[in-house]
C-alpha atoms as a PDB file:
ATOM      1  CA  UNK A   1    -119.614  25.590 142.822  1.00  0.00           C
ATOM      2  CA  UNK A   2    -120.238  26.979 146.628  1.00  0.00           C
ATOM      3  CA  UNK A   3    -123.819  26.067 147.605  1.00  0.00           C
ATOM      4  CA  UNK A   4    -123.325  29.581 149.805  1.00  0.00           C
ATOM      5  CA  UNK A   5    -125.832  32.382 147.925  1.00  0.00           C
ATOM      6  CA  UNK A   6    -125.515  35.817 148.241  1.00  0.00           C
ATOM      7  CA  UNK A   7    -128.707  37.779 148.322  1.00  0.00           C
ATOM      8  CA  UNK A   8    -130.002  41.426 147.849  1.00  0.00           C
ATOM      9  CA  UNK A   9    -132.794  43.239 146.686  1.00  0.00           C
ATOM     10  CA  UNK A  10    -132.020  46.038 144.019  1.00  0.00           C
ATOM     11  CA  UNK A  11    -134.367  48.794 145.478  1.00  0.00           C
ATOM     12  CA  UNK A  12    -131.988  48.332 148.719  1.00  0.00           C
ATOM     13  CA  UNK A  13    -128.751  48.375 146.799  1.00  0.00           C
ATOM     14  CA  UNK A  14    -126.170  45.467 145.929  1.00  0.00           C
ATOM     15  CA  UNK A  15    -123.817  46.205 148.053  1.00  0.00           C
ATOM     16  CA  UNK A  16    -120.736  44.735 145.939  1.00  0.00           C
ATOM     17  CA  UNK A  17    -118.154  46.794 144.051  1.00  0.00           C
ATOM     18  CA  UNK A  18    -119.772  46.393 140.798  1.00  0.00           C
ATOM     19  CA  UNK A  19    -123.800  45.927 139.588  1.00  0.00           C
ATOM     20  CA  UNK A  20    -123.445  42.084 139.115  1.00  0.00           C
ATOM     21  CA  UNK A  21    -126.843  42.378 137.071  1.00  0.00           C
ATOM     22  CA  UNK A  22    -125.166  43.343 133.741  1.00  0.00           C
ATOM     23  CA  UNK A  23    -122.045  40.767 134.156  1.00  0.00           C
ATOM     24  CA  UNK A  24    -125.000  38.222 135.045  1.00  0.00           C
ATOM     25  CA  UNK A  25    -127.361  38.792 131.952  1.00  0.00           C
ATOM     26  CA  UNK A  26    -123.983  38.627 129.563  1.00  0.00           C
ATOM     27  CA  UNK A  27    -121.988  38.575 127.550  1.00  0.00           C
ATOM     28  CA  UNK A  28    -124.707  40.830 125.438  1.00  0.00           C
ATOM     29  CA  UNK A  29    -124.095  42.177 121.787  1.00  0.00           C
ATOM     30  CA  UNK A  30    -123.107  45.765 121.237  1.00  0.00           C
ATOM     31  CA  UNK A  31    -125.933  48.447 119.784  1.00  0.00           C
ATOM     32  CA  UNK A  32    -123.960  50.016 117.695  1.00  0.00           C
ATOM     33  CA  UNK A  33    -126.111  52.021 116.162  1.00  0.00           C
ATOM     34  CA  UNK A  34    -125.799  54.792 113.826  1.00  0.00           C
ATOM     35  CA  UNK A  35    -128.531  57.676 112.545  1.00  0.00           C
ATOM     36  CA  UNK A  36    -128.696  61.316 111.359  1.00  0.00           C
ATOM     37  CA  UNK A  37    -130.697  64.371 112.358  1.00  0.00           C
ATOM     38  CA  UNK A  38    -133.503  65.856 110.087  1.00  0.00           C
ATOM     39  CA  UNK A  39    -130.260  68.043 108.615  1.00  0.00           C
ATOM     40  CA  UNK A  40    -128.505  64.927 107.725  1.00  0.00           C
ATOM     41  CA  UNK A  41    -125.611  65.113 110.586  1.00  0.00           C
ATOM     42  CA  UNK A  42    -124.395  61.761 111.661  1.00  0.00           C
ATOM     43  CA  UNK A  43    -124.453  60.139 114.712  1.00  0.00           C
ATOM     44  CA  UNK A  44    -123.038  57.038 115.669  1.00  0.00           C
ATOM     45  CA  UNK A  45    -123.010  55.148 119.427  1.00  0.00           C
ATOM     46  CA  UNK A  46    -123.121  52.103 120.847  1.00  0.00           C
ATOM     47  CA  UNK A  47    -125.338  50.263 123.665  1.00  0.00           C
ATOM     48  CA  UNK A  48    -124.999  47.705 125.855  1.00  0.00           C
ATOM     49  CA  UNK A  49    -128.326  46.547 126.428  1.00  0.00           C
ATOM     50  CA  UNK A  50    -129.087  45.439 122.719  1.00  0.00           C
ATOM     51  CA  UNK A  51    -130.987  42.225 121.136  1.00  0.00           C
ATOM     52  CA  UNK A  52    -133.168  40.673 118.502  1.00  0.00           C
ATOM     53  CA  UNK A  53    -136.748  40.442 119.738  1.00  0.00           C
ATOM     54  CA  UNK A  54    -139.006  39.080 117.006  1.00  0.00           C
ATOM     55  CA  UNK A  55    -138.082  36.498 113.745  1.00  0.00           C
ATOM     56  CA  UNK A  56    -140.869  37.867 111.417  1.00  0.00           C
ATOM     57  CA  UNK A  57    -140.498  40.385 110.563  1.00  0.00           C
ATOM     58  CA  UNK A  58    -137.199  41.122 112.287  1.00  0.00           C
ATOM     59  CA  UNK A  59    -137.667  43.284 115.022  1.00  0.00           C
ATOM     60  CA  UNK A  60    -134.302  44.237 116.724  1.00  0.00           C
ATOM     61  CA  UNK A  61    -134.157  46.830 119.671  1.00  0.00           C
ATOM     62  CA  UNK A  62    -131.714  48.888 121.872  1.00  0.00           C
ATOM     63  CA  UNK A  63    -131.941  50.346 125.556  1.00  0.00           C
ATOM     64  CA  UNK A  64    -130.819  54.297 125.835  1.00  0.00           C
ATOM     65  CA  UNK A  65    -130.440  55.220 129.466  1.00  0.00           C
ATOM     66  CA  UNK A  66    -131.055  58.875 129.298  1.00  0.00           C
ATOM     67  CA  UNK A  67    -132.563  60.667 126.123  1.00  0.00           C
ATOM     68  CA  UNK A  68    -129.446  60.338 123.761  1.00  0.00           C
ATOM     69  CA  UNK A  69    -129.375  62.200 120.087  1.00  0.00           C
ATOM     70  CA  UNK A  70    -129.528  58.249 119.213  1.00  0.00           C
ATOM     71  CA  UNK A  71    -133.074  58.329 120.055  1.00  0.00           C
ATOM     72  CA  UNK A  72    -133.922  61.720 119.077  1.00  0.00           C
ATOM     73  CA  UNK A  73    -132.797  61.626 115.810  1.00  0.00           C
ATOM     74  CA  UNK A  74    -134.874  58.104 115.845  1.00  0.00           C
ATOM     75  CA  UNK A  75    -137.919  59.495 116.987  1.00  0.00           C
ATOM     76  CA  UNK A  76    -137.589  62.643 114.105  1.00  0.00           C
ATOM     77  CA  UNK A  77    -136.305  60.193 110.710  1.00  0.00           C
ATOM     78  CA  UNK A  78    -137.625  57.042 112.025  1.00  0.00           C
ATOM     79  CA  UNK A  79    -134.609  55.303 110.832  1.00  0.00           C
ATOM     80  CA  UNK A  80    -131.464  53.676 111.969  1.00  0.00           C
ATOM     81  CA  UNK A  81    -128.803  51.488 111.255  1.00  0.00           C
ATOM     82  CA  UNK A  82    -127.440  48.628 113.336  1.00  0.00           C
ATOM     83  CA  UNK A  83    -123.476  48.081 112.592  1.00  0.00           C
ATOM     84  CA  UNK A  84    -121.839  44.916 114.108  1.00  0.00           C
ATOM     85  CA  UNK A  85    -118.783  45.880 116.394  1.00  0.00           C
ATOM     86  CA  UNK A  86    -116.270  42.734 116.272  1.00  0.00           C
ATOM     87  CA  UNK A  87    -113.024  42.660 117.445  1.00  0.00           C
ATOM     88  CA  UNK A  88    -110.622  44.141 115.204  1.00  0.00           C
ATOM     89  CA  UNK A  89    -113.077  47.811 115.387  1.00  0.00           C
ATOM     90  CA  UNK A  90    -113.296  47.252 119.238  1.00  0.00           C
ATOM     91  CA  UNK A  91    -111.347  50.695 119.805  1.00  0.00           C
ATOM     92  CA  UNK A  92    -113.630  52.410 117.202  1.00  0.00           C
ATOM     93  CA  UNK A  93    -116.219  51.332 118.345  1.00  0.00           C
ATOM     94  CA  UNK A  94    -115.137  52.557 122.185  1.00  0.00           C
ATOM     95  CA  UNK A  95    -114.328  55.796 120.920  1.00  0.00           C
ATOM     96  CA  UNK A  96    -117.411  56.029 119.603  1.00  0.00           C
ATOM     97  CA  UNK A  97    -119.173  56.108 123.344  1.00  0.00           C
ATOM     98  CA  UNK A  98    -117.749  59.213 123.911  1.00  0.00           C
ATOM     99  CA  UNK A  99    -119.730  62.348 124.615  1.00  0.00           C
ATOM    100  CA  UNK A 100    -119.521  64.873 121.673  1.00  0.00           C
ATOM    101  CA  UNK A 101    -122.056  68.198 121.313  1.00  0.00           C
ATOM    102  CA  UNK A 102    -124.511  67.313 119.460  1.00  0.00           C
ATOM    103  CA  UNK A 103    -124.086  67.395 115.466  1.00  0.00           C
ATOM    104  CA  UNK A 104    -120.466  66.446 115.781  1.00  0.00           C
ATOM    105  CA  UNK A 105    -119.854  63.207 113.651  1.00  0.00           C
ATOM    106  CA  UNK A 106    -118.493  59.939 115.312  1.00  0.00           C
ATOM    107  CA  UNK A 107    -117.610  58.314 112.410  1.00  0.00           C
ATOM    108  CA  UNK A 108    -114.926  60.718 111.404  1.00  0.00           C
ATOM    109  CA  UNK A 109    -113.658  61.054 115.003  1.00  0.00           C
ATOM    110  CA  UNK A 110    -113.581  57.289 115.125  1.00  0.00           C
ATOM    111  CA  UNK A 111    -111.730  57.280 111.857  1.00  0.00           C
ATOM    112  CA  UNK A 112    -114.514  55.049 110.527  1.00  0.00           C
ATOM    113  CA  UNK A 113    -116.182  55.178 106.722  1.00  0.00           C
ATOM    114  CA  UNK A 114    -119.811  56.151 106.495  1.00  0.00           C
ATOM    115  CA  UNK A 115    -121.469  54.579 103.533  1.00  0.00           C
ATOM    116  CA  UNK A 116    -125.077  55.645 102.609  1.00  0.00           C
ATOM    117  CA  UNK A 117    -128.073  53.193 103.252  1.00  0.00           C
ATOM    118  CA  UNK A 118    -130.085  51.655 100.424  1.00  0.00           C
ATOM    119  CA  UNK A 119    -133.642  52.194 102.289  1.00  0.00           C
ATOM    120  CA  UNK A 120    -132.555  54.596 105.164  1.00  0.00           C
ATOM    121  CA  UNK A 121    -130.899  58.210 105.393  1.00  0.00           C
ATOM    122  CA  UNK A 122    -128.955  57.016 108.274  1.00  0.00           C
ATOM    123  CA  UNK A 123    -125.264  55.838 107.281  1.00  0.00           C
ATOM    124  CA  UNK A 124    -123.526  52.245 107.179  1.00  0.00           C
ATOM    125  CA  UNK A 125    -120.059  51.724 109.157  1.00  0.00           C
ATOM    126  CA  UNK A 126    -118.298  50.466 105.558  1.00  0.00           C
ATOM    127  CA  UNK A 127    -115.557  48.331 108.342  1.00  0.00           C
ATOM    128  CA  UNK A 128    -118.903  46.801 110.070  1.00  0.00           C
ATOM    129  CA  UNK A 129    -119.021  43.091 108.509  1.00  0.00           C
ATOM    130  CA  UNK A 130    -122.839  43.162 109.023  1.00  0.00           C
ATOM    131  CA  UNK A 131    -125.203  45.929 108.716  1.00  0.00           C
ATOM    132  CA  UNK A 132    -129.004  46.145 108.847  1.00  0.00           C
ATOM    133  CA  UNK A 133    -131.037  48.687 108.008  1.00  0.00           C
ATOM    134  CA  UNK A 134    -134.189  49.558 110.242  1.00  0.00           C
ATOM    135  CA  UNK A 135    -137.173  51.516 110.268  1.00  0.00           C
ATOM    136  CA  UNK A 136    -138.650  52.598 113.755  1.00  0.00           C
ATOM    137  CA  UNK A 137    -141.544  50.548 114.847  1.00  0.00           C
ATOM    138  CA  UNK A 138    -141.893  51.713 119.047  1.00  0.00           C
ATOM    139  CA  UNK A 139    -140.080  53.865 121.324  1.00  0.00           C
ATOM    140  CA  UNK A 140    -141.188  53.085 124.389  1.00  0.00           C
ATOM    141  CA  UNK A 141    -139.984  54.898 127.934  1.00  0.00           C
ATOM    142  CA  UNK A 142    -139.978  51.856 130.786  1.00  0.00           C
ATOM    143  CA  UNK A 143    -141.480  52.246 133.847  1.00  0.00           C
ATOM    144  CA  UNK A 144    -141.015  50.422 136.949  1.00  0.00           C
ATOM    145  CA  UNK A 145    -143.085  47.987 138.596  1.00  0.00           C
ATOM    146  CA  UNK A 146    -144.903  50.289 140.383  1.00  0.00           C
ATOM    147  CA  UNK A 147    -145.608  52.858 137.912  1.00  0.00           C
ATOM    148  CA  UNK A 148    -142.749  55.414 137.959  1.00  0.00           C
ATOM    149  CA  UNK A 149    -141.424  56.693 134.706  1.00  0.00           C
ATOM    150  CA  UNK A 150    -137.329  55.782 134.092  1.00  0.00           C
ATOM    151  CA  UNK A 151    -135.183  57.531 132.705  1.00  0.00           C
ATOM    152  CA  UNK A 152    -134.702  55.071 129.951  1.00  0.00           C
ATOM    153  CA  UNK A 153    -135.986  53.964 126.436  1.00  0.00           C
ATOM    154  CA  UNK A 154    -136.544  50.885 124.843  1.00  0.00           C
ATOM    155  CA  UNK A 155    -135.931  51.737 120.779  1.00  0.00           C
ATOM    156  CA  UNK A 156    -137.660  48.873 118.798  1.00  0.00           C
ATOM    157  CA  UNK A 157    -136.910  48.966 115.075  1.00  0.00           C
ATOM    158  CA  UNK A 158    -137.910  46.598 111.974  1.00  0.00           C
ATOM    159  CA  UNK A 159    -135.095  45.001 110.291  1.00  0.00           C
ATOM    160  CA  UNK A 160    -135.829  46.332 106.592  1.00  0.00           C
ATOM    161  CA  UNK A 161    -132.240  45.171 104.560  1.00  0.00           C
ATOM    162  CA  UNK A 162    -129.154  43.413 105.500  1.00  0.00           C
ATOM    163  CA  UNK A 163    -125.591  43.946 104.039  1.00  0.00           C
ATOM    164  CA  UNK A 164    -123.525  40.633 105.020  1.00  0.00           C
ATOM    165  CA  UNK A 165    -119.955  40.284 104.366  1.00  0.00           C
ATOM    166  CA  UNK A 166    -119.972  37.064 101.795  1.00  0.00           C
ATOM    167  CA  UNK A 167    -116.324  35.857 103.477  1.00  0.00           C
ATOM    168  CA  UNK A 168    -118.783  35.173 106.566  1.00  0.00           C
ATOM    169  CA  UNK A 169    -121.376  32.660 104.767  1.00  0.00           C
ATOM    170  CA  UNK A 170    -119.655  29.469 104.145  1.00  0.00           C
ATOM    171  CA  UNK A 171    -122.361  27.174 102.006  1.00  0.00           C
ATOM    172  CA  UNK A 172    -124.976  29.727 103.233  1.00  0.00           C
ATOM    173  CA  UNK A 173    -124.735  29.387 107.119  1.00  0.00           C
ATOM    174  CA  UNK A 174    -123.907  32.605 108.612  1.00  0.00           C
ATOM    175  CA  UNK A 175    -120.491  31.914 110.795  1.00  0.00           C
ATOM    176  CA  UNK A 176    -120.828  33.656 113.962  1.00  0.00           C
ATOM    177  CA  UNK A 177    -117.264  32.938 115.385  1.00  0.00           C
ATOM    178  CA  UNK A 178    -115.642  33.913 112.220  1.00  0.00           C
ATOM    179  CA  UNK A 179    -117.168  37.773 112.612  1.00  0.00           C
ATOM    180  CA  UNK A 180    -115.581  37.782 116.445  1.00  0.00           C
ATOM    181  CA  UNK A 181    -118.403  39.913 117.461  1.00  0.00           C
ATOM    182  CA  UNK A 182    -117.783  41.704 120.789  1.00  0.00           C
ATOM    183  CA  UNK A 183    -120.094  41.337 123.862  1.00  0.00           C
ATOM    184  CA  UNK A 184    -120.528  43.468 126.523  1.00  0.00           C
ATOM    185  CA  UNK A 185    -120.040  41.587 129.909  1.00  0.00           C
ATOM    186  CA  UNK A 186    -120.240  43.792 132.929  1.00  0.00           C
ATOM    187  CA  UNK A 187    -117.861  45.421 134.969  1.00  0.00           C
ATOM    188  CA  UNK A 188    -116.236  48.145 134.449  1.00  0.00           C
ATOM    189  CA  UNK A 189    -113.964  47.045 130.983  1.00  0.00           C
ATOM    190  CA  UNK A 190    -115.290  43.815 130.189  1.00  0.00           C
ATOM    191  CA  UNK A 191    -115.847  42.417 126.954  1.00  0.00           C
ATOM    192  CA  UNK A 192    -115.638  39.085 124.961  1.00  0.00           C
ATOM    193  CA  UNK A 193    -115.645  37.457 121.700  1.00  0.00           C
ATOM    194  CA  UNK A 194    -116.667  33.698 120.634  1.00  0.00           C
ATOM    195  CA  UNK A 195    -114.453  31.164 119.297  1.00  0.00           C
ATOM    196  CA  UNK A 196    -115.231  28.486 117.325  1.00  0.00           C
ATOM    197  CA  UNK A 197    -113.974  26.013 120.009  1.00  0.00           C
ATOM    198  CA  UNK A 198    -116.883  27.141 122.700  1.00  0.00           C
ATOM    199  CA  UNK A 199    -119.201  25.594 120.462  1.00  0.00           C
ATOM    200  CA  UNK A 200    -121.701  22.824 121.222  1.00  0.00           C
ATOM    201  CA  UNK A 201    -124.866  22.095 119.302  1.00  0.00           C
ATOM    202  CA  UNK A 202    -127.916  20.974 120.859  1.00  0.00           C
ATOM    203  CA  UNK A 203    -131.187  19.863 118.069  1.00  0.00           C
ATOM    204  CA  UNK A 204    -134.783  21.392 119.009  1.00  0.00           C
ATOM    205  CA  UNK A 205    -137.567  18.452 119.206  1.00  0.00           C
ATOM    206  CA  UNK A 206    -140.527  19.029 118.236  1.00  0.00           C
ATOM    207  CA  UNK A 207    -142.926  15.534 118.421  1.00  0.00           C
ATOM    208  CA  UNK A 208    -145.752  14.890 117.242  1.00  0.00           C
ATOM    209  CA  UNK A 209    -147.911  11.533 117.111  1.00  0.00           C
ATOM    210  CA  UNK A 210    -150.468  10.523 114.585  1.00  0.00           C
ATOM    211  CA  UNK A 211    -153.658   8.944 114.043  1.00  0.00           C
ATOM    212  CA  UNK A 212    -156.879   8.849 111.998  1.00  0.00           C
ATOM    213  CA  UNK A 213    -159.009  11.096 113.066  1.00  0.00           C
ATOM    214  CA  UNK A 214    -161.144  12.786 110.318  1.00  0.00           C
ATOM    215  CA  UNK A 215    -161.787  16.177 110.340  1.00  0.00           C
ATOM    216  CA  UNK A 216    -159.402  17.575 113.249  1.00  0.00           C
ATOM    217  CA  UNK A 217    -159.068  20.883 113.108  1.00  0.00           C
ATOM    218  CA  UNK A 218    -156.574  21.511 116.082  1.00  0.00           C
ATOM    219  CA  UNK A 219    -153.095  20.422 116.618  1.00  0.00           C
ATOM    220  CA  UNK A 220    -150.758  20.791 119.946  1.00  0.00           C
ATOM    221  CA  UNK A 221    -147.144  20.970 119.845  1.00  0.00           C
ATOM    222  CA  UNK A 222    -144.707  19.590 122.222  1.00  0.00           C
ATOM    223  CA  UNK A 223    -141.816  21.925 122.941  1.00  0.00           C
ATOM    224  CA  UNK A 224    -139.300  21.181 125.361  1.00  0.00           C
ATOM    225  CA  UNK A 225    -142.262  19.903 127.481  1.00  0.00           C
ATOM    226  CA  UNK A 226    -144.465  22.938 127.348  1.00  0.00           C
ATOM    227  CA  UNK A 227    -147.575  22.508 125.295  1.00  0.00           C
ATOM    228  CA  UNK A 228    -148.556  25.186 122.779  1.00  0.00           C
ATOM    229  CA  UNK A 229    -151.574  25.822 120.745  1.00  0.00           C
ATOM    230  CA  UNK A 230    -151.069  26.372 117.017  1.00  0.00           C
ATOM    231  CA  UNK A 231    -153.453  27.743 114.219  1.00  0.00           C
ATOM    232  CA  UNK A 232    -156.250  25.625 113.122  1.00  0.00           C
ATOM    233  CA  UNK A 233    -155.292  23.438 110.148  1.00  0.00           C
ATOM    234  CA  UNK A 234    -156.612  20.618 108.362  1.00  0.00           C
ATOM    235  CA  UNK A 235    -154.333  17.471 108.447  1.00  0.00           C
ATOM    236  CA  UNK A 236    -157.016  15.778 105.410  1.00  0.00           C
ATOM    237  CA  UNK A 237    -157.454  12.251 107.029  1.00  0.00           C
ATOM    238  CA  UNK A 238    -154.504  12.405 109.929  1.00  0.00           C
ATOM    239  CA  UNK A 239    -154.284  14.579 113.099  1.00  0.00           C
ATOM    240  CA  UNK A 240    -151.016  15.530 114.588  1.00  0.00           C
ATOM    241  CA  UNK A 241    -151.547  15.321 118.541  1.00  0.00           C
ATOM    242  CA  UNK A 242    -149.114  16.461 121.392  1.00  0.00           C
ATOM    243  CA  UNK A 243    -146.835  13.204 122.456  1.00  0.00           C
ATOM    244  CA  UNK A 244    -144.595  13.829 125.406  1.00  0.00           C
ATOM    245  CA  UNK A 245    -140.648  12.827 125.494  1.00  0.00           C
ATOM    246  CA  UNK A 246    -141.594   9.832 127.560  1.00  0.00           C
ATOM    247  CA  UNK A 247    -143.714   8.625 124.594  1.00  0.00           C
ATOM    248  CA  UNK A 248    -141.249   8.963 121.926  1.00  0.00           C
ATOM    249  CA  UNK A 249    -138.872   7.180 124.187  1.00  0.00           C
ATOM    250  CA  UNK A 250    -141.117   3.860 124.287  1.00  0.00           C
ATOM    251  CA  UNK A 251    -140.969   4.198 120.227  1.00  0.00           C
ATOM    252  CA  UNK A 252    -138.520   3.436 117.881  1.00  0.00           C
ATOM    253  CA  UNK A 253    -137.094   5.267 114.994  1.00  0.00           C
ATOM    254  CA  UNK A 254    -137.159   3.804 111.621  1.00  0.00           C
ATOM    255  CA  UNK A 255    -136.319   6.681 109.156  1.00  0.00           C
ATOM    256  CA  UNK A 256    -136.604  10.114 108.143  1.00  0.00           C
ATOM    257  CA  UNK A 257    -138.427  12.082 106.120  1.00  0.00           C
ATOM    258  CA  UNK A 258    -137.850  15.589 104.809  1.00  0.00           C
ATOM    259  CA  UNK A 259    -140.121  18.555 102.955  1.00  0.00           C
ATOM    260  CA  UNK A 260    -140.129  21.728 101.749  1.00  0.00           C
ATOM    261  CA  UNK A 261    -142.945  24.231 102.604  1.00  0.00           C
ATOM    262  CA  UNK A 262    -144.008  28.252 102.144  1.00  0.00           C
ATOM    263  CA  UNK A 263    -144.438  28.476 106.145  1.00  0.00           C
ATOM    264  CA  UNK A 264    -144.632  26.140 109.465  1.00  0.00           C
ATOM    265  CA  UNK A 265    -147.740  24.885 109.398  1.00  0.00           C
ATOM    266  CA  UNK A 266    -147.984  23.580 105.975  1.00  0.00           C
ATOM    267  CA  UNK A 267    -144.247  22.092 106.717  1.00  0.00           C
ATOM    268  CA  UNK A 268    -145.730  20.469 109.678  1.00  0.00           C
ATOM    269  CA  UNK A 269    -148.522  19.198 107.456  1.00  0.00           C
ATOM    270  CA  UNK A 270    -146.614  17.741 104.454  1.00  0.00           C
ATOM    271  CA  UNK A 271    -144.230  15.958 107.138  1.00  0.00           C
ATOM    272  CA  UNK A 272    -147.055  14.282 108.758  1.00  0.00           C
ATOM    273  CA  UNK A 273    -148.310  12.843 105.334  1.00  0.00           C
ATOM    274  CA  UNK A 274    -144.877  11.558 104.719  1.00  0.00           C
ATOM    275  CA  UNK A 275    -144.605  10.026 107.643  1.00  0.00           C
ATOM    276  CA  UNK A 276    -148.277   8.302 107.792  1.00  0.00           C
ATOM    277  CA  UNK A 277    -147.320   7.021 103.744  1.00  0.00           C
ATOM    278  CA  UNK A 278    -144.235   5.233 105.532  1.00  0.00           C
ATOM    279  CA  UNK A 279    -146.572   3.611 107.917  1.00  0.00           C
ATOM    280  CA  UNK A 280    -145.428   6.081 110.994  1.00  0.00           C
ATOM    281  CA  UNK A 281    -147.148   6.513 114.327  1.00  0.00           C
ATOM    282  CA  UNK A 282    -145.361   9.268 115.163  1.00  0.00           C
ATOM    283  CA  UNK A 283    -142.336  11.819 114.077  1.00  0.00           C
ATOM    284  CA  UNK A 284    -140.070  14.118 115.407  1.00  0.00           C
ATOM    285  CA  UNK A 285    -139.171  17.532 113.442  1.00  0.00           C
ATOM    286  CA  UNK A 286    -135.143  17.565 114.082  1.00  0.00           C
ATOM    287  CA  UNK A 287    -134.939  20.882 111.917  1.00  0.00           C
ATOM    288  CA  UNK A 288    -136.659  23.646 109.953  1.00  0.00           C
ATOM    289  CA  UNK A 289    -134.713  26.882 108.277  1.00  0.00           C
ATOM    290  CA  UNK A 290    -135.240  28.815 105.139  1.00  0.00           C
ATOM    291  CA  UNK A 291    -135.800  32.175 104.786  1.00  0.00           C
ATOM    292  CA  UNK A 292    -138.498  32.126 101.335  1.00  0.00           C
ATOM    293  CA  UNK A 293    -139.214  28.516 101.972  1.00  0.00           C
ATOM    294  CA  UNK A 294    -139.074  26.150 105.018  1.00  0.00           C
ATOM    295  CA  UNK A 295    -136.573  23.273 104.432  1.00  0.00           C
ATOM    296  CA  UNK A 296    -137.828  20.566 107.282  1.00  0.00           C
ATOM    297  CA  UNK A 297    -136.936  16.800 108.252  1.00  0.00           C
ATOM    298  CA  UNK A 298    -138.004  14.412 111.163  1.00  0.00           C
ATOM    299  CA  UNK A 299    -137.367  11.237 112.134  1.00  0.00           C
ATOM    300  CA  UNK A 300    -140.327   9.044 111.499  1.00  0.00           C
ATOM    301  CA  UNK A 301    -141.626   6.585 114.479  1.00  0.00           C
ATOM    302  CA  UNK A 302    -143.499   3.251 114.900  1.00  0.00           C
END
């Protein structure tokens, strides 16, 4: 890489053939979203500035840059539908960005199949491997830093069912690179897809150490260095205290442990007790997932 750095400020223009911003904060999943009026026309269209904001409850969201009939219709059913674009409906999905009058239907210009939600008015794509169904939760017009309304809104919806194709779960893991889901990636026509080979897996630490305190009522976590306060809780006769990365370093592993909980903190809890009954000083959570219940394990420490 050149150590040479080109500079600009935005407000002054970039001064390059294309907005770098959008190639820069990419590749980006597409917002292909679909809804209805209060008459029950369609509408389908996708965005480019799309994403998942919040775990639980799901909270997905998409950026209109001008008041679209996306976010009208929105704003009057509070409903919509999120369809996955992937490769194989990329020209659908394009044709889909195009321009019609209003109350003109997408899907049938697009040649695609609209099938009707379980919880929302607004239609499925039937192609679309992944659907989820969302009720509105904010629409919210962004302003600049100084005040000034844009002409742009930020459409934040809770994710309220999913429809999964079952060919993409393979012993319950959903297989991103299978669905060849197409991001948006700046410039004027570029997109991409993932493949399996791009992969790499990295494990989230999250270390705790132990002792005897009675009567704690606080623990700290250690995440990737930056401290952060969790909810009160009881650890009975143990307290699970914030150990930096150096300190697990100087310790050495000597086993795992594993647990299954209704949420993180009591996971948290029952893996500390398992690891103080082995005669640990300290343990290291090396995964938690579920969806009803948390499935955890950590490595165990003297």
């Amino acid at each position: 890489m050149s150590k040479k750095r080109y500079y600009y400020e935005p407000s002054e223009g970039h001064g390059l053939p294309h907005d770098p911003l959008n190639a820069i904060v990419g590749p980006r999943p597409i917002g292909w979203i679909s809804s209805c009026n209060l008459q029950g026309q369609r509408n389908l269209a996708p965005y480019s500035f799309f994403n998942c904001f919040n775990y639980r409850p799901p909270i997905i969201g998409f950026s209109s840059t001008g008041w679209k009939d996306s976010v009208q219709n929105i704003l009057d059913t509070k409903e919509f539908v999120w369809n996955l674009a992937t490769r194989p409906l990329a020209e659908q999905m394009n044709e889909t960005s195009v321009t019609l009058p209003r109350g003109e239907d997408e899907f049938q210009r697009a040649g695609l199949t609209p099938v009707a939600g379980t919880k929302v008015s607004a239609s499925l794509v039937a192609e679309s491997p992944v659907n989820f169904e969302c009720r509105l939760s904010q629409c919210i017009r962004l302003t600049s830093a100084d005040g000034e309304a844009l002409n742009s809104w930020l459409v934040l919806g809770e994710v309220i069912a999913v429809h999964i194709d079952e060919a993409l779960l393979i012993d319950g893991v959903y297989q991103t690179a299978l669905a060849q889901p197409v991001l948006r990636a700046g410039g004027p026509t570029a997109y991409y897809t993932v493949d399996e080979s791009q992969r790499f897996d990295l494990t989230t630490k999250r270390c705790f150490a132990l002792n005897a305190q009675e009567d704690v009522k606080m623990k700290k976590l250690l995440y990737f260095s930056a401290v952060i306060s969790l909810a009160a809780l009881p650890f009975a006769s143990m307290a699970a205290q914030e150990m930096s990365n150096a300190n697990v370093g100087q310790m050495q592993p000597f086993g795992t442990v594993t647990a299954k909980a209704s949420n993180l903190d009591d996971l948290q809890a029952k893996l500390a007790e398992k690891a103080k009954e082995q005669g640990a000083t300290g343990f290291v959570i090396n995964s938690a997932g579920g969806d009803n219940r948390l499935y955890g394990t950590a490595t165990i420490y003297k």
